[in-house]
N, C-alpha and C. Protein backbone atom coordinates (compact mmCIF):
# COMPACT_ATOMS: atom_id res chain seq x y z
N UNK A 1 -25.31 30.68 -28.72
CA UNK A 1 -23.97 30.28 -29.03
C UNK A 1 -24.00 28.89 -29.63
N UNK A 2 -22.63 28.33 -30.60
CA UNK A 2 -22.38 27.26 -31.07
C UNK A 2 -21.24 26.57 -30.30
N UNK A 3 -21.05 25.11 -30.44
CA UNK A 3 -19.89 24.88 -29.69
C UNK A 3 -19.58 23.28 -30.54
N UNK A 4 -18.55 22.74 -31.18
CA UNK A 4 -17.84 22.08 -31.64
C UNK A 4 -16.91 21.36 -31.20
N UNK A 5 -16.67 20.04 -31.17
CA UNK A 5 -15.40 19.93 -31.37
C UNK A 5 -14.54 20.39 -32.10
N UNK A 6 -13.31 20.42 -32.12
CA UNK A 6 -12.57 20.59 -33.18
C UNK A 6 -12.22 19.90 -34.40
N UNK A 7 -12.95 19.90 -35.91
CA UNK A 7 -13.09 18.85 -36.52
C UNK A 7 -13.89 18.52 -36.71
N UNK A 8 -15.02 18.69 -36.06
CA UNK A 8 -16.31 17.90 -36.52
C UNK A 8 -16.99 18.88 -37.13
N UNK A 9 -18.24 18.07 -37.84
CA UNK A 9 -19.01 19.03 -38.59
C UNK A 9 -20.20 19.57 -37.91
N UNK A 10 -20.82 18.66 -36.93
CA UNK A 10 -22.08 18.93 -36.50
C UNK A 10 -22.04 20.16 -35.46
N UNK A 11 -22.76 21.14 -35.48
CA UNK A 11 -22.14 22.17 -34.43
C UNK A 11 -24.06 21.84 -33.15
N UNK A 12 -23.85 22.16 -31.86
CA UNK A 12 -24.40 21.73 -30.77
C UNK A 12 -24.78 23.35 -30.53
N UNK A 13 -25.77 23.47 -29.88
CA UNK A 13 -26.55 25.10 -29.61
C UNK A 13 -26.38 24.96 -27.66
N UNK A 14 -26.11 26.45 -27.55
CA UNK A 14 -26.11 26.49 -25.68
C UNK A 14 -26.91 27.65 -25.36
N UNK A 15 -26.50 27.98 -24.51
CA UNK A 15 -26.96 29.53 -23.78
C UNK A 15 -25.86 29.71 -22.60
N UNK A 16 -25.41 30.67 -22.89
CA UNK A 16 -23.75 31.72 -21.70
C UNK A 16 -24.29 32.18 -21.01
N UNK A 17 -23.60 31.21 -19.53
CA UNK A 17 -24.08 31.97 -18.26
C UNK A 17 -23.01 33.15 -17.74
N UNK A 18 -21.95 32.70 -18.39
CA UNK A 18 -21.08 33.90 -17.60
C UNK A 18 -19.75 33.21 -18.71
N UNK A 19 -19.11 34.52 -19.14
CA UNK A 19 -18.18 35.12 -20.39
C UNK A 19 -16.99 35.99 -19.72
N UNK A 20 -15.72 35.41 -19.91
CA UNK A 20 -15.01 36.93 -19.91
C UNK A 20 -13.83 36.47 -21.35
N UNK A 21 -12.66 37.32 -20.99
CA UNK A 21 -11.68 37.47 -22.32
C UNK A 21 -10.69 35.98 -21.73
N UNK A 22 -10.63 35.13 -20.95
CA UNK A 22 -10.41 34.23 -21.02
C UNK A 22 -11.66 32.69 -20.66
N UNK A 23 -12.35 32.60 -20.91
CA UNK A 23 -13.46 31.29 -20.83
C UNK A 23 -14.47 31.77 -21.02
N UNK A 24 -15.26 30.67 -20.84
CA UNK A 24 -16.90 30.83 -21.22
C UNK A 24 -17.33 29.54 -20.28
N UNK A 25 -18.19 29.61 -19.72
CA UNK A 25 -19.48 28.60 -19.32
C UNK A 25 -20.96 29.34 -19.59
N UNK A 26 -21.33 27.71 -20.22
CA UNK A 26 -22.23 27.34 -20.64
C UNK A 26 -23.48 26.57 -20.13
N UNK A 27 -24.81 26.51 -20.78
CA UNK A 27 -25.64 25.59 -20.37
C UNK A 27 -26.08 25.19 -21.86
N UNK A 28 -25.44 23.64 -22.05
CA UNK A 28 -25.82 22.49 -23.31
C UNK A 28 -27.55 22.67 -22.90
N UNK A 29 -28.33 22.49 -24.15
CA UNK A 29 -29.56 22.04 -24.94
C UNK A 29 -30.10 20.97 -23.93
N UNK A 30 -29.37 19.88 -24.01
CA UNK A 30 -29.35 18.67 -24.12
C UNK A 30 -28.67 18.01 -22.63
N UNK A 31 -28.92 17.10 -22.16
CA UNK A 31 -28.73 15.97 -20.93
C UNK A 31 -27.25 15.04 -21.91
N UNK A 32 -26.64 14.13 -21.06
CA UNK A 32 -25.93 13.03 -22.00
C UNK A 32 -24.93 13.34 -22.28
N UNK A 33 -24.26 12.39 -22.88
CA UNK A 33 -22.91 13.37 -23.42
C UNK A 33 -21.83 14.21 -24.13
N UNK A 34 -21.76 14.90 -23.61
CA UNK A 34 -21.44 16.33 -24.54
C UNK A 34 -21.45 16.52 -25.99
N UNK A 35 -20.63 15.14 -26.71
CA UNK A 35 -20.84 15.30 -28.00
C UNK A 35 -21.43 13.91 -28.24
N UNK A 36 -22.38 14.15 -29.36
CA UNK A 36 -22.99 12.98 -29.80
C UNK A 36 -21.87 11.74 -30.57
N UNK A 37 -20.65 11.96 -30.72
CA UNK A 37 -19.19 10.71 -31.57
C UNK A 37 -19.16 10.58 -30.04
N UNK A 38 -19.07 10.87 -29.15
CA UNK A 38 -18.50 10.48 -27.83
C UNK A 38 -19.04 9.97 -26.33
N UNK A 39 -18.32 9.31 -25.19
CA UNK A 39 -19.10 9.24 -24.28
C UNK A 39 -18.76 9.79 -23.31
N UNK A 40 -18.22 11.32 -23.43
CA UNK A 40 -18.17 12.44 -22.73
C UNK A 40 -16.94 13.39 -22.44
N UNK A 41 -17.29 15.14 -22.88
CA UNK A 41 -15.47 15.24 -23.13
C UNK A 41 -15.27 15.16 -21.57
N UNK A 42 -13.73 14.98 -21.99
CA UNK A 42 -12.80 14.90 -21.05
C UNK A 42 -12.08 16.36 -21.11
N UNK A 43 -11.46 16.59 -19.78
CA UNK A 43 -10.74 17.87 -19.66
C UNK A 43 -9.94 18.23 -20.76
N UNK A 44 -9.42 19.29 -21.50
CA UNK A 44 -8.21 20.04 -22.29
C UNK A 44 -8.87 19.23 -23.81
N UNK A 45 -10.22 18.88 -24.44
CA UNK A 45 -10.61 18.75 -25.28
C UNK A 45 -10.64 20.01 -26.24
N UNK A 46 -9.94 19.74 -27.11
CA UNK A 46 -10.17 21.44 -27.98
C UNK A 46 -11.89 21.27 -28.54
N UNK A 47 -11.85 22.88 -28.32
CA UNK A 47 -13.39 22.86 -28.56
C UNK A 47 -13.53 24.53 -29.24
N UNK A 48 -14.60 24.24 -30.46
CA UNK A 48 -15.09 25.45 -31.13
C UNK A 48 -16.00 26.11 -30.71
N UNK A 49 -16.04 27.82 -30.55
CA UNK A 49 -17.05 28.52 -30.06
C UNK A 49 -17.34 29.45 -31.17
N UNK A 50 -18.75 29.65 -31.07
CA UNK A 50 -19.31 31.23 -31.99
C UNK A 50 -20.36 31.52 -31.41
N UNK A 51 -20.01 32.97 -30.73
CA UNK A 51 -20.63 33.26 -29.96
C UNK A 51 -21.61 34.83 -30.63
N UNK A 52 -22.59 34.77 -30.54
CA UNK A 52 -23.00 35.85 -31.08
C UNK A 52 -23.29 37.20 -30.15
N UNK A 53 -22.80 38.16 -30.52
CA UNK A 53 -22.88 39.27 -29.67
C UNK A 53 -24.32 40.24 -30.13
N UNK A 54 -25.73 40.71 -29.89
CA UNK A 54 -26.17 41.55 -29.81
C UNK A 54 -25.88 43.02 -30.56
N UNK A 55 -26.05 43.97 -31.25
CA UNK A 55 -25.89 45.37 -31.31
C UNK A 55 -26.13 45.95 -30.64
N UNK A 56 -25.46 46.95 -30.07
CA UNK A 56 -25.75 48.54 -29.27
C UNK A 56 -27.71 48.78 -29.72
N UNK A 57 -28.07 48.88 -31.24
CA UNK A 57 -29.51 49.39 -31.00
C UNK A 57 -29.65 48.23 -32.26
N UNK A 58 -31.01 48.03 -32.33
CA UNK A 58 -31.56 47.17 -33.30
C UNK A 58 -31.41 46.78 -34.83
N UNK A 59 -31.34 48.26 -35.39
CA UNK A 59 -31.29 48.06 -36.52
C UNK A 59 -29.75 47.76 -37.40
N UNK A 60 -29.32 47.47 -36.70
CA UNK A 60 -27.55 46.77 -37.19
C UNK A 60 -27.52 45.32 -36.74
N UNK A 61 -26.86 44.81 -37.57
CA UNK A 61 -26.61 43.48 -37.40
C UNK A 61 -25.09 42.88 -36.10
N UNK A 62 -25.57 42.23 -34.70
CA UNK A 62 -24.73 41.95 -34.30
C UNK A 62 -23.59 41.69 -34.72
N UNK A 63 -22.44 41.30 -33.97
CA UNK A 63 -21.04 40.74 -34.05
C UNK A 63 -20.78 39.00 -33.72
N UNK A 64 -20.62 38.58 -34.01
CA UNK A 64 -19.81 37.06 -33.87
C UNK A 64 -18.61 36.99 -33.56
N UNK A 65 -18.22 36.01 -32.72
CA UNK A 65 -16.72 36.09 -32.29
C UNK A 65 -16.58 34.50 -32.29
N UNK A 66 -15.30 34.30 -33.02
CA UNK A 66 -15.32 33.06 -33.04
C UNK A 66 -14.28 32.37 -32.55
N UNK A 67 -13.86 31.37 -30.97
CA UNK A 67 -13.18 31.06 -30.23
C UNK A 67 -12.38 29.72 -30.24
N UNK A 68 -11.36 29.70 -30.07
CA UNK A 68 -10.83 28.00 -30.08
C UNK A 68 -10.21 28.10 -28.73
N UNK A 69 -10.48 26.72 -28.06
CA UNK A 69 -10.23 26.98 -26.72
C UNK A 69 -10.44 25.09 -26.10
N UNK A 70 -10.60 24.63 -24.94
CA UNK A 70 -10.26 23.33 -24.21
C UNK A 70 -11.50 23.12 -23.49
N UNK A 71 -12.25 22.06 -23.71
CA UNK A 71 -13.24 21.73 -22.36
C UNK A 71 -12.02 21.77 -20.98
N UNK A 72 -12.67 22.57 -19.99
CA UNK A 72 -11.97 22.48 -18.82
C UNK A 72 -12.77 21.52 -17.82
N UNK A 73 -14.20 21.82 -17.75
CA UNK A 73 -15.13 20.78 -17.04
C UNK A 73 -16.51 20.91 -17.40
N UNK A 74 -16.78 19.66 -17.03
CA UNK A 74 -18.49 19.95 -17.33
C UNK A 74 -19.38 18.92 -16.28
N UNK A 75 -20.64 19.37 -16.20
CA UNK A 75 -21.35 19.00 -14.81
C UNK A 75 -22.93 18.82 -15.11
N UNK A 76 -23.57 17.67 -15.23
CA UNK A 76 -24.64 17.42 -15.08
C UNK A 76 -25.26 18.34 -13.93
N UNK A 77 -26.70 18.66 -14.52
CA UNK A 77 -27.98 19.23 -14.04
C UNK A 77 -27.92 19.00 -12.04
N UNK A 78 -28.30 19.82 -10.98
CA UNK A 78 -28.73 19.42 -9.91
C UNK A 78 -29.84 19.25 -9.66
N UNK A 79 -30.62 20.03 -10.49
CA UNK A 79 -32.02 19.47 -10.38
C UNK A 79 -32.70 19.68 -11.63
N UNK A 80 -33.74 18.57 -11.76
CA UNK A 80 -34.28 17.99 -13.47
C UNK A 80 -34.83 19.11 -14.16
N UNK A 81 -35.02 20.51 -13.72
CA UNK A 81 -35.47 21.22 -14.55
C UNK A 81 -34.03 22.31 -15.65
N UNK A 82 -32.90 21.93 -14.72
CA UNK A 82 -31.95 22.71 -14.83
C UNK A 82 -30.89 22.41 -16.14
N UNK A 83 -30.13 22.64 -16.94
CA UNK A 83 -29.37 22.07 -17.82
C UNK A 83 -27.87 21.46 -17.41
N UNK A 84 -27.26 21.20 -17.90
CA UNK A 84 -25.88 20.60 -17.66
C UNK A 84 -25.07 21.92 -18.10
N UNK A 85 -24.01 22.19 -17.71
CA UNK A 85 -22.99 23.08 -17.70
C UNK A 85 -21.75 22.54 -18.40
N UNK A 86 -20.80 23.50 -18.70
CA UNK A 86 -19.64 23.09 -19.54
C UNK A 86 -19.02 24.49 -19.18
N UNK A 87 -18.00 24.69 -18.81
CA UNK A 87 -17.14 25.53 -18.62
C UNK A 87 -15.46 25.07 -19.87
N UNK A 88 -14.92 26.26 -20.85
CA UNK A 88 -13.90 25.89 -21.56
C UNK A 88 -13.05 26.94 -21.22
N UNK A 89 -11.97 27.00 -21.28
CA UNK A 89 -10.85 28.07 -21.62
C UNK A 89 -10.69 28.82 -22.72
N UNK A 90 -10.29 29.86 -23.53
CA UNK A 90 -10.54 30.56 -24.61
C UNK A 90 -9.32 30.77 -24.36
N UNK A 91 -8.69 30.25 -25.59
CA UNK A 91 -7.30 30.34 -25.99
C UNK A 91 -6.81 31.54 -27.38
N UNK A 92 -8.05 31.51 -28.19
CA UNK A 92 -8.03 32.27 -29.31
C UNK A 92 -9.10 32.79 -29.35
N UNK A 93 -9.42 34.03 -29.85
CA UNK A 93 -10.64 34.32 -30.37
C UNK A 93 -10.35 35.57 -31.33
N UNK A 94 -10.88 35.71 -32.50
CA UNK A 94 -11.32 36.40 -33.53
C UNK A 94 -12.82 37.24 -33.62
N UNK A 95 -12.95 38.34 -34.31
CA UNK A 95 -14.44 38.98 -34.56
C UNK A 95 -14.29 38.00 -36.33
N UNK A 96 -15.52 37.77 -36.35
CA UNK A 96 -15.66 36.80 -37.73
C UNK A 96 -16.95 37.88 -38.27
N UNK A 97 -16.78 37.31 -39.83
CA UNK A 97 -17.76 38.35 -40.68
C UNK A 97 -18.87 37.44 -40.43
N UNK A 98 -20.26 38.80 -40.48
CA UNK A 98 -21.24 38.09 -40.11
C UNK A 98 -21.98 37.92 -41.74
């Protein structure tokens, strides 16, 4: 997955621990804070998602879905091997051409 502010250009890479039709949490790349313009979001931050979905069998090209939605919270690592988390709200989401 990708994740954005809203507005900015640089897009940030994660991995989804758990998805439904309203939010997403996440585990950021990266330690620090959330976006590199900033020194850390704050709650109801609009934030961009594109999330890539898998195919049923191989030879087709997954789906993308692309989300606008709010940092709700986010939480440094408990232990140093682990990543930082980000949980958002999903306010919109679209299937986008891949």
């Amino acid at each position: 997955m990708r994740y954005r502010l809203v507005g900015a250009t640089h897009w940030e890479t994660g991995q989804t621990e758990n998805i439904s039709r309203s939010g997403v949490l996440f585990r950021r790349q990266h330690s620090g804070p959330l976006f590199r313009s900033d020194v850390g979001a704050q709650p109801r931050q609009p934030l961009e998602l594109v999330l890539e979905l898998p195919s049923a069998d191989k030879t087709t090209p997954g789906s993308r879905i692309r989300c606008l939605g709010e940092v709700v919270r986010t939480s440094e690592p408990d232990a140093p091997d682990m990543l930082p988390t980000v949980a958002a709200v999903v306010q919109h989401y679209h299937l986008a051409a891949n």
